[in-house]
Protein backbone atom coordinates (compact mmCIF):
# COMPACT_ATOMS: atom_id res chain seq x y z
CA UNK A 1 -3.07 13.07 -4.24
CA UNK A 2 -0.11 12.99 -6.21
CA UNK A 3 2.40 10.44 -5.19
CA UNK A 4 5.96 10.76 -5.11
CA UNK A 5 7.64 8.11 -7.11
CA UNK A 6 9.89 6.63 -5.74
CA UNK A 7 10.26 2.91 -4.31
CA UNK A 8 7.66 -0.02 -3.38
CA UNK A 9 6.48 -2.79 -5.02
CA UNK A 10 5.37 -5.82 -4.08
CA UNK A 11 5.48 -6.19 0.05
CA UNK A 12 5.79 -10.13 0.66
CA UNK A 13 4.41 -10.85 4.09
CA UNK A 14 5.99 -14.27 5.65
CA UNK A 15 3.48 -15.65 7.66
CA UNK A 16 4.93 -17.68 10.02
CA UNK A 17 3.31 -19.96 12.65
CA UNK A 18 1.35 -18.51 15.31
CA UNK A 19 1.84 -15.11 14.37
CA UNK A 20 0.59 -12.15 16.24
CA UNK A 21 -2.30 -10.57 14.29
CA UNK A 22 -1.66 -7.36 14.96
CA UNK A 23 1.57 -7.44 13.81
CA UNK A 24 0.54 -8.99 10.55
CA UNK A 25 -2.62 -6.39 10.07
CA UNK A 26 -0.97 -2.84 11.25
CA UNK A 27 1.69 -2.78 8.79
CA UNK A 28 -0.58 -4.46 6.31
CA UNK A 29 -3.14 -1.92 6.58
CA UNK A 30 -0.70 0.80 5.91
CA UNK A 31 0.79 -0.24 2.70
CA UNK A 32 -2.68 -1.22 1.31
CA UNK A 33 -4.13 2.41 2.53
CA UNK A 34 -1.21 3.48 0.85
CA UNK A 35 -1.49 1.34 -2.40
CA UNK A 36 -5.19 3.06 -2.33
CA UNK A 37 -3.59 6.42 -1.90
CA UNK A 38 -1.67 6.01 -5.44
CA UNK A 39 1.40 4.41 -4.44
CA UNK A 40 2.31 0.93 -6.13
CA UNK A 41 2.83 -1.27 -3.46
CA UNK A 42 0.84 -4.90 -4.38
CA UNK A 43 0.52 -7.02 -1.23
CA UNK A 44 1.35 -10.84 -1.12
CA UNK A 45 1.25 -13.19 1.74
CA UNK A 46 3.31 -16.33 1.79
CA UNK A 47 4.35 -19.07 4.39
CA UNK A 48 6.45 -22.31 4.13
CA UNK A 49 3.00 -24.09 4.65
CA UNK A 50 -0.37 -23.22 2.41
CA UNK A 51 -2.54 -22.75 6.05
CA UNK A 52 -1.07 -21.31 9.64
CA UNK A 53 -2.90 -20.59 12.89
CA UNK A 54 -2.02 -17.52 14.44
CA UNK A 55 -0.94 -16.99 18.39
CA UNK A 56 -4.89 -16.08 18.73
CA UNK A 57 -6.57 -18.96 16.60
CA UNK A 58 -7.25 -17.06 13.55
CA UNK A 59 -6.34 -19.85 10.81
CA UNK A 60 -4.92 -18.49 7.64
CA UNK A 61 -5.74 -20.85 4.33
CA UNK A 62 -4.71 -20.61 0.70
CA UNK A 63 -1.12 -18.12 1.26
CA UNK A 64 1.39 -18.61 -1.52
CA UNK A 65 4.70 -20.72 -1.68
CA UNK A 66 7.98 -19.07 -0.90
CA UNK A 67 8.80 -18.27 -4.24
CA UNK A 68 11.41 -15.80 -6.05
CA UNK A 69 11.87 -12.46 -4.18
CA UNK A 70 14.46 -9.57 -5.86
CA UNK A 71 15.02 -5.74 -6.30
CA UNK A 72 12.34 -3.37 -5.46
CA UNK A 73 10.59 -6.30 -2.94
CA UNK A 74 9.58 -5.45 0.30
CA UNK A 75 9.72 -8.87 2.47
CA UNK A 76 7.87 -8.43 5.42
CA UNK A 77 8.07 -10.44 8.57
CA UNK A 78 5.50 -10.16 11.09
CA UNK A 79 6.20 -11.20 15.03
CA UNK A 80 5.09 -14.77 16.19
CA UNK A 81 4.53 -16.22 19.61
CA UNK A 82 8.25 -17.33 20.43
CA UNK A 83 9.29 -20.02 22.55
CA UNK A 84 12.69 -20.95 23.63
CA UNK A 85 14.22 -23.64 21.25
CA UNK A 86 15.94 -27.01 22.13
CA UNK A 87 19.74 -26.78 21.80
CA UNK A 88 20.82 -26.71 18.02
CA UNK A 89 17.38 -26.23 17.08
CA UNK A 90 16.15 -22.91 15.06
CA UNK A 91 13.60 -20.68 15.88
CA UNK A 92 12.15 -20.82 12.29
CA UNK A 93 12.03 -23.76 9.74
CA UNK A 94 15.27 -24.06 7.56
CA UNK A 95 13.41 -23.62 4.09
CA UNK A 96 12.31 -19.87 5.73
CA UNK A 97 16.03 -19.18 7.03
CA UNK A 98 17.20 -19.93 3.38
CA UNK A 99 14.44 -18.32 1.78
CA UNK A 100 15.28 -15.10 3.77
CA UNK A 101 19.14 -15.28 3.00
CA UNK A 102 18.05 -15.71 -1.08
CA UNK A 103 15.54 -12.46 -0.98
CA UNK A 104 18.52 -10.44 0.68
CA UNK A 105 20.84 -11.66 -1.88
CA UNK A 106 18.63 -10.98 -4.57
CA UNK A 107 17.99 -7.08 -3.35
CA UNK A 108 14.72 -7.16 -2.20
CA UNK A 109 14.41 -5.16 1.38
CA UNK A 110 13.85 -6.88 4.35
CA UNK A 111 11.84 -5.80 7.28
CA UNK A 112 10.50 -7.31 10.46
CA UNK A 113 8.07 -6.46 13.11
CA UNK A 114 8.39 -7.19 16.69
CA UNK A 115 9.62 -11.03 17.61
CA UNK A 116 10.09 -11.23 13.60
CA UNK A 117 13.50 -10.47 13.93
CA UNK A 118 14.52 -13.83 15.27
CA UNK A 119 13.88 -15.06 11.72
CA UNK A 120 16.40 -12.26 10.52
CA UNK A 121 18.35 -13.25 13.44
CA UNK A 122 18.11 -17.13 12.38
CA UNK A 123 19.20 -16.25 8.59
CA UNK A 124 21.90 -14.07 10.28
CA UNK A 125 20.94 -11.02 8.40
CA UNK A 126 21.47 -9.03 11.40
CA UNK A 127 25.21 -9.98 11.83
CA UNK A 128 26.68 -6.47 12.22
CA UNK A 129 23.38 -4.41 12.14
CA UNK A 130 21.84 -2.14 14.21
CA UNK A 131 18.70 -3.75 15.40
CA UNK A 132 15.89 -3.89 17.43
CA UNK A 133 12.89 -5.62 19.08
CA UNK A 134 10.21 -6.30 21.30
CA UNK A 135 11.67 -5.05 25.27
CA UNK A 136 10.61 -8.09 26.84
CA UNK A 137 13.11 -10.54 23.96
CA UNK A 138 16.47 -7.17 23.76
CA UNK A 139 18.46 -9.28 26.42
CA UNK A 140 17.55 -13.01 24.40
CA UNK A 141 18.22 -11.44 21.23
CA UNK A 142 22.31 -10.25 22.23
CA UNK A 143 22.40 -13.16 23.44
CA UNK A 144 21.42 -15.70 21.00
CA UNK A 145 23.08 -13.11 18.57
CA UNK A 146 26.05 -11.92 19.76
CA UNK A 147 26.90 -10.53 16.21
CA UNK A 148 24.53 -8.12 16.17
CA UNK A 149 24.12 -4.71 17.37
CA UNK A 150 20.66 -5.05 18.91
CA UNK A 151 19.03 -1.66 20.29
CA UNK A 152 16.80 -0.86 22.74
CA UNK A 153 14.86 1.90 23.82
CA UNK A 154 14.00 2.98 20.02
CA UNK A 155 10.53 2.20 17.90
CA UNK A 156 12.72 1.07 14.81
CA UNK A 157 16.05 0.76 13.31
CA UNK A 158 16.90 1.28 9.52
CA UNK A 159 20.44 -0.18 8.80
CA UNK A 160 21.30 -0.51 4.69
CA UNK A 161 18.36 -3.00 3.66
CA UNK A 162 17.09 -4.28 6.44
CA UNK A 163 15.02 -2.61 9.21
CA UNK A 164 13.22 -3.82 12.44
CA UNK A 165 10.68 -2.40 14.85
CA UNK A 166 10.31 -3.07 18.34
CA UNK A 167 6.74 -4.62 19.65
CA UNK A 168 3.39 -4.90 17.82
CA UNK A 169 1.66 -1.37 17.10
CA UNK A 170 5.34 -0.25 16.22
CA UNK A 171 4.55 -2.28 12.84
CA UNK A 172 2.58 1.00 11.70
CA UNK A 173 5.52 3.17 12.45
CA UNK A 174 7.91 1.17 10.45
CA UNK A 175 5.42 0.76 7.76
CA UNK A 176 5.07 4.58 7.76
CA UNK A 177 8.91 5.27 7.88
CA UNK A 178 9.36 3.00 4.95
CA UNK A 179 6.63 4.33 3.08
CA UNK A 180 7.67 8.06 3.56
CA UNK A 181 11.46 6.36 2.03
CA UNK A 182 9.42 5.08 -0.58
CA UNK A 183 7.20 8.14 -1.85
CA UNK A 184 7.74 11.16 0.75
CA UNK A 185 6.19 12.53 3.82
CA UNK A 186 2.85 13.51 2.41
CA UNK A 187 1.99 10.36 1.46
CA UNK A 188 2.92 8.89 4.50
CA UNK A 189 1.19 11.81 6.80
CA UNK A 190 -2.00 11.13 4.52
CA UNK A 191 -1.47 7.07 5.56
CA UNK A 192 -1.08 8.14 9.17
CA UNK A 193 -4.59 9.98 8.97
CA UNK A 194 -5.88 7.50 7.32
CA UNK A 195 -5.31 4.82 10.10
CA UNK A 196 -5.84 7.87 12.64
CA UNK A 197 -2.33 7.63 14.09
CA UNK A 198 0.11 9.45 15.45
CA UNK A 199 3.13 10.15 13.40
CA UNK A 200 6.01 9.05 15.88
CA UNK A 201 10.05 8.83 14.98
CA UNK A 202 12.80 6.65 16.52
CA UNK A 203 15.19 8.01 18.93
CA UNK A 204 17.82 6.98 16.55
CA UNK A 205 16.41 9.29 13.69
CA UNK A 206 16.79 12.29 12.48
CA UNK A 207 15.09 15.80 13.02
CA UNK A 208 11.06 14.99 11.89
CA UNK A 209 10.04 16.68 8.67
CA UNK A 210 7.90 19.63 9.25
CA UNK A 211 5.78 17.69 6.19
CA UNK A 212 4.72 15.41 9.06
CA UNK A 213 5.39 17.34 12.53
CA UNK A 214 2.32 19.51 12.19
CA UNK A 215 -0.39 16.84 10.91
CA UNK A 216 -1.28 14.77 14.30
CA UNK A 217 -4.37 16.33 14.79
CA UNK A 218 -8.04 15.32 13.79
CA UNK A 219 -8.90 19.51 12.55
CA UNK A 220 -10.15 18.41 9.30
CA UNK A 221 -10.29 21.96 7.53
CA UNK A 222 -6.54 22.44 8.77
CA UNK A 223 -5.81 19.38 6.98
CA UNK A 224 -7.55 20.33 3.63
CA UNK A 225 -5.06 23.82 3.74
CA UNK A 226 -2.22 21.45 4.72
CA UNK A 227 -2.63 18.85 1.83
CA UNK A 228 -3.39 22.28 -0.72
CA UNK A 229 -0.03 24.13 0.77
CA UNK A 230 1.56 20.73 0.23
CA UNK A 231 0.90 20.00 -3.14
CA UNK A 232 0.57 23.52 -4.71
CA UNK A 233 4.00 24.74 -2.85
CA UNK A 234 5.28 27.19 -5.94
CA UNK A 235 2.05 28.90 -6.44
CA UNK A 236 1.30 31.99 -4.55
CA UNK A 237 -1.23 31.92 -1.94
CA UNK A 238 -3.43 34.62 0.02
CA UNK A 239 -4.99 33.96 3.35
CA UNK A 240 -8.56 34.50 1.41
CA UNK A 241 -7.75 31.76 -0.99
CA UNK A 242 -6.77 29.52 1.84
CA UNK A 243 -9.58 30.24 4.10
CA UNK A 244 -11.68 29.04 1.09
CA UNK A 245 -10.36 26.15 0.92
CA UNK A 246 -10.98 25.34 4.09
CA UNK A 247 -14.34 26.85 3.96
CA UNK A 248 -13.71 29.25 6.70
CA UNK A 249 -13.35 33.17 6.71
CA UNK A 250 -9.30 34.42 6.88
CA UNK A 251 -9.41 35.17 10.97
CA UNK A 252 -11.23 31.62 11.37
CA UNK A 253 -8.53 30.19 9.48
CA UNK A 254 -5.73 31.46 11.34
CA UNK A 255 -7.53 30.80 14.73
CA UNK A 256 -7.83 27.58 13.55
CA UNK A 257 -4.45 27.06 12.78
CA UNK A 258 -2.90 28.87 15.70
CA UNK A 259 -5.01 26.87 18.29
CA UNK A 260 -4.12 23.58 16.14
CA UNK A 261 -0.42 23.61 14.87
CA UNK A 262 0.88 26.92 17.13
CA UNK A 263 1.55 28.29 13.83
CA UNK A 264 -0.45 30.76 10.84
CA UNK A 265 -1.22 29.05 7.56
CA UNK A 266 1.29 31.54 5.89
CA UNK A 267 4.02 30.64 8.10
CA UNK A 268 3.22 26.85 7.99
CA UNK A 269 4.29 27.28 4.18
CA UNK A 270 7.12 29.27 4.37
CA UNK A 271 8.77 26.12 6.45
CA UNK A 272 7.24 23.92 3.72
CA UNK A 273 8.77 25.91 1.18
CA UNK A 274 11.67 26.07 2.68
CA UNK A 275 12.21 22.33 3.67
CA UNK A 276 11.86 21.80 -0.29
CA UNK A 277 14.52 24.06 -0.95
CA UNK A 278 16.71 22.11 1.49
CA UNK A 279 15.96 18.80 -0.26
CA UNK A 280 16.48 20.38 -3.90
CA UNK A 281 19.64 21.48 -3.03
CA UNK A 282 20.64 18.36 -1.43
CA UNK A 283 19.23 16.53 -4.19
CA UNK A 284 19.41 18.03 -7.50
CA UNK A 285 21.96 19.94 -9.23
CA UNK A 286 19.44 23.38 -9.55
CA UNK A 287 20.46 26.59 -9.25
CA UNK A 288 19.56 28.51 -6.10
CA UNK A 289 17.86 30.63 -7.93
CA UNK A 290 15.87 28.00 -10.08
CA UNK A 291 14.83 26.33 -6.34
CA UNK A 292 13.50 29.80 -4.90
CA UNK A 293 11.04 29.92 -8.46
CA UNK A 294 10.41 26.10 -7.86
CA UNK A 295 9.40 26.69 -4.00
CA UNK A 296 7.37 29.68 -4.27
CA UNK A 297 9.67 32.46 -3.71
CA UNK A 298 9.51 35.32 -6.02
CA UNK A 299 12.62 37.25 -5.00
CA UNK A 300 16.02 34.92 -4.49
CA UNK A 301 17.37 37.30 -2.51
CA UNK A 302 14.51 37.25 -0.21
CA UNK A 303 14.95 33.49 -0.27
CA UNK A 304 18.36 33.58 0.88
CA UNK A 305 17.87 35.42 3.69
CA UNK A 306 15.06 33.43 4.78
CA UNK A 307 16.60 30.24 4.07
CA UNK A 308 20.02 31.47 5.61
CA UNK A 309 17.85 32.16 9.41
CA UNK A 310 16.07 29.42 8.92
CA UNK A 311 19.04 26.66 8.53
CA UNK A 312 21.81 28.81 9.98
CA UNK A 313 23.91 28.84 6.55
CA UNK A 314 23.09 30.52 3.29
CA UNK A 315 21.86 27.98 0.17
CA UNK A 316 24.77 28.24 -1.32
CA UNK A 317 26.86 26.85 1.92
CA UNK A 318 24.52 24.06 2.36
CA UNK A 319 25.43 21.56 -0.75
CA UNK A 320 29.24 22.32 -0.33
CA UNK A 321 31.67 19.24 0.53
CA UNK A 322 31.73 15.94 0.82
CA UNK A 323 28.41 14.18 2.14
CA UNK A 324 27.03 17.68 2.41
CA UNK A 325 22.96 17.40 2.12
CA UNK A 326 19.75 18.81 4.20
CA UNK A 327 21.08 20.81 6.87
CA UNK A 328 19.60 20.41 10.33
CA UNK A 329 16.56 22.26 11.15
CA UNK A 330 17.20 25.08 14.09
C-alpha cells in the first residue's frame, strides 16, 4: 500500500495505574497495524513507575521513564479505574501532571482515551477545549473542570492538539481519526479492516469521506477493486479490468458491488475521483485542468460538469475566498 505521508511518529503511551486494558490495547493495536501497513508510527510505553498493575491484574514490568516528548509525538493516555480523590488531592501523580504540561509545550499531540482525560484535566490542558469522556464521569468532569468545554453524546473531540474519546472501544475510533489526519483515509480504512471494525465518525465531525463510507463490509473481492480504484485513481479503468481484479466476470462484479456498497464499481470511482479533485483544489495551487488529468478525467469540461452536480458549485467556485476549502458533499 502506499502511504500518505504525512504526520506520526513516535506514539508515547502513559501507563498509568490500574489502567483499563482495553483502552491501552485498542488504540495500540491500531497504530502498530498501521506502523505494519507503512506508516511510521514507533510505539513506546512509559509510566512514572518502571511496573503498574492494571484495573484487571495484568502487571506491566520494564516501561520507560517519562522522558523528553516534542513535535511530531503522539502522547497517548489510556483510561484508568478512577476513584474520587481526597480534597486538594490529584487524580494523577504530580511528576505525570508536569510531564503532560512539558510534552504540550514542547508540540507533541496529546490524546486520551476514556477516564484518561482526567490526567489532561489534572495538567489543565483542557482549560477552554472541547472535550469529552466516558458517559458515566461527563457530569464529574464539568464539574471538577469548570474551564472546560466537556461534550457529551459524541465518540471523540479534536480541538487544536489535543483530542479525547469517550469510553473504552472508542480508543480505536480516535486512533483511526488520528491516523486518517496523519496519512489519509485509505490507510486508515485498510487499519479498520485490519482490526475488522466499523469505521464510525463523531457527531461533531464533518461529512465522512466516501474513501471510508463504502468499506464496512467483510466482501473481500469488493475490497481488492476498492484498494485498486484507490490507489490507481488517474488511470483509466474498464469493468473487464476490474472484474479481474477481483477475479470475477463484469456482471458478478457489479452484482457484487450493488448488493455490497448500493453502488457500480464505475460509479464508486467517479466519487473517488471526484473527492480528490475537491482536496487538490483545496489543497494545492493546480489548475483545474491539471486536477481533472491528475484524477482520471480525460475531458475538463466533462469534469466540470460532473464536479459542478456533484458539489453544487463549479471547481473554479470552490477555492474562492477566505477559508474556502472541500465543499460539502450533497
Amino acid at each position: 500500500m502506499k502511504v500518505k505521508r504525512g504526520g506520526g511518529g513516535r506514539v508515547v503511551v502513559l501507563v498509568l495505574p490500574e489502567v483499563n486494558l482495553l483502552d491501552l490495547a485498542g488504540p495500540v493495536q491500531a497504530f502498530d497495524a498501521a506502523a505494519h501497513l507503512g506508516a511510521p508510527y514507533r510505539v513506546e510505553y512509559a509510566a512514572d513507575t518502571p511496573e503498574v498493575v492494571s484495573a484487571q491484574g495484568l502487571r506491566f514490568a520494564g516501561l520507560g521513564p517519562l522522558g523528553e516528548t516534542g513535535q511530531g509525538d503522539l502522547v497517548l493516555v489510556p483510561g484508568h479505574r478512577v476513584r474520587a480523590p481526597a480534597p486538594g488531592e490529584l487524580m494523577v501523580s504530580a511528576t505525570v501532571v508536569e510531564w503532560l504540561r512539558a510534552a504540550c509545550r514542547a508540540g507533541a499531540r496529546i490524546a486520551s482515551v476514556c477516564s484518561g482525560a482526567a490526567a489532561l484535566g489534572e495538567a489543565g490542558l483542557l482549560d477552554g477545549r472541547r472535550c469529552t469522556t466516558h458517559w458515566s464521569l461527563i457530569d464529574a468532569m464539568r464539574r471538577r473542570y469548570p474551564a472546560a468545554r466537556v461534550q457529551d453524546a459524541v465518540l471523540y473531540v479534536h480541538d487544536g492538539p489535543v483530542s479525547t474519546s469517550a469510553g473504552i472501544s472508542t480508543g480505536v475510533d480516535l486512533a483511526l481519526s488520528l491516523i486518517e489526519r496523519d496519512h489519509g483515509p485509505e490507510l486508515a480504512a485498510a487499519v479498520a479492516r485490519q482490526l475488522v471494525v466499523y469505521l464510525r465518525r463523531s457527531g461533531t465531525d464533518g461529512q465522512i469521506s466516501v474513501f471510508l463510507q463504502h468499506r464496512a463490509h467483510l466482501n473481500a473481492a469488493v475490497h481488492r477493486v476498492q484498494d485498486h480504484l484507490a490507489q490507481n485513481l488517474g488511470a483509466p479503468h474498464t469493468l473487464a479490468e476490474l472484474a479481474a481484479v477481483a477475479n470475477l466476470s463484469p456482471r458478478g462484479l457489479s452484482r457484487a458491488f450493488t448488493a455490497t456498497i448500493g453502488i457500480t464499481p464505475l460509479e464508486y470511482r467517479q466519487r473517488l475521483r471526484l473527492e480528490l479533485a475537491a482536496t487538490l483544489l483545496a489543497e494545492t495551487g493546480l489548475t483545474v485542468e491539471a486536477i481533472s488529468a491528475r484524477c482520471g478525467f480525460r475531458d475538463p469540461r466533462h469534469f466540470r460538469r460532473l464536479f459542478t452536480t456533484r458539489y453544487g458549485m463549479p471547481p473554479s467556485e470552490s477555492r474562492r475566498g477566505p477559508g474556502a476549502g472541500r465543499p460539502a458533499t450533497r
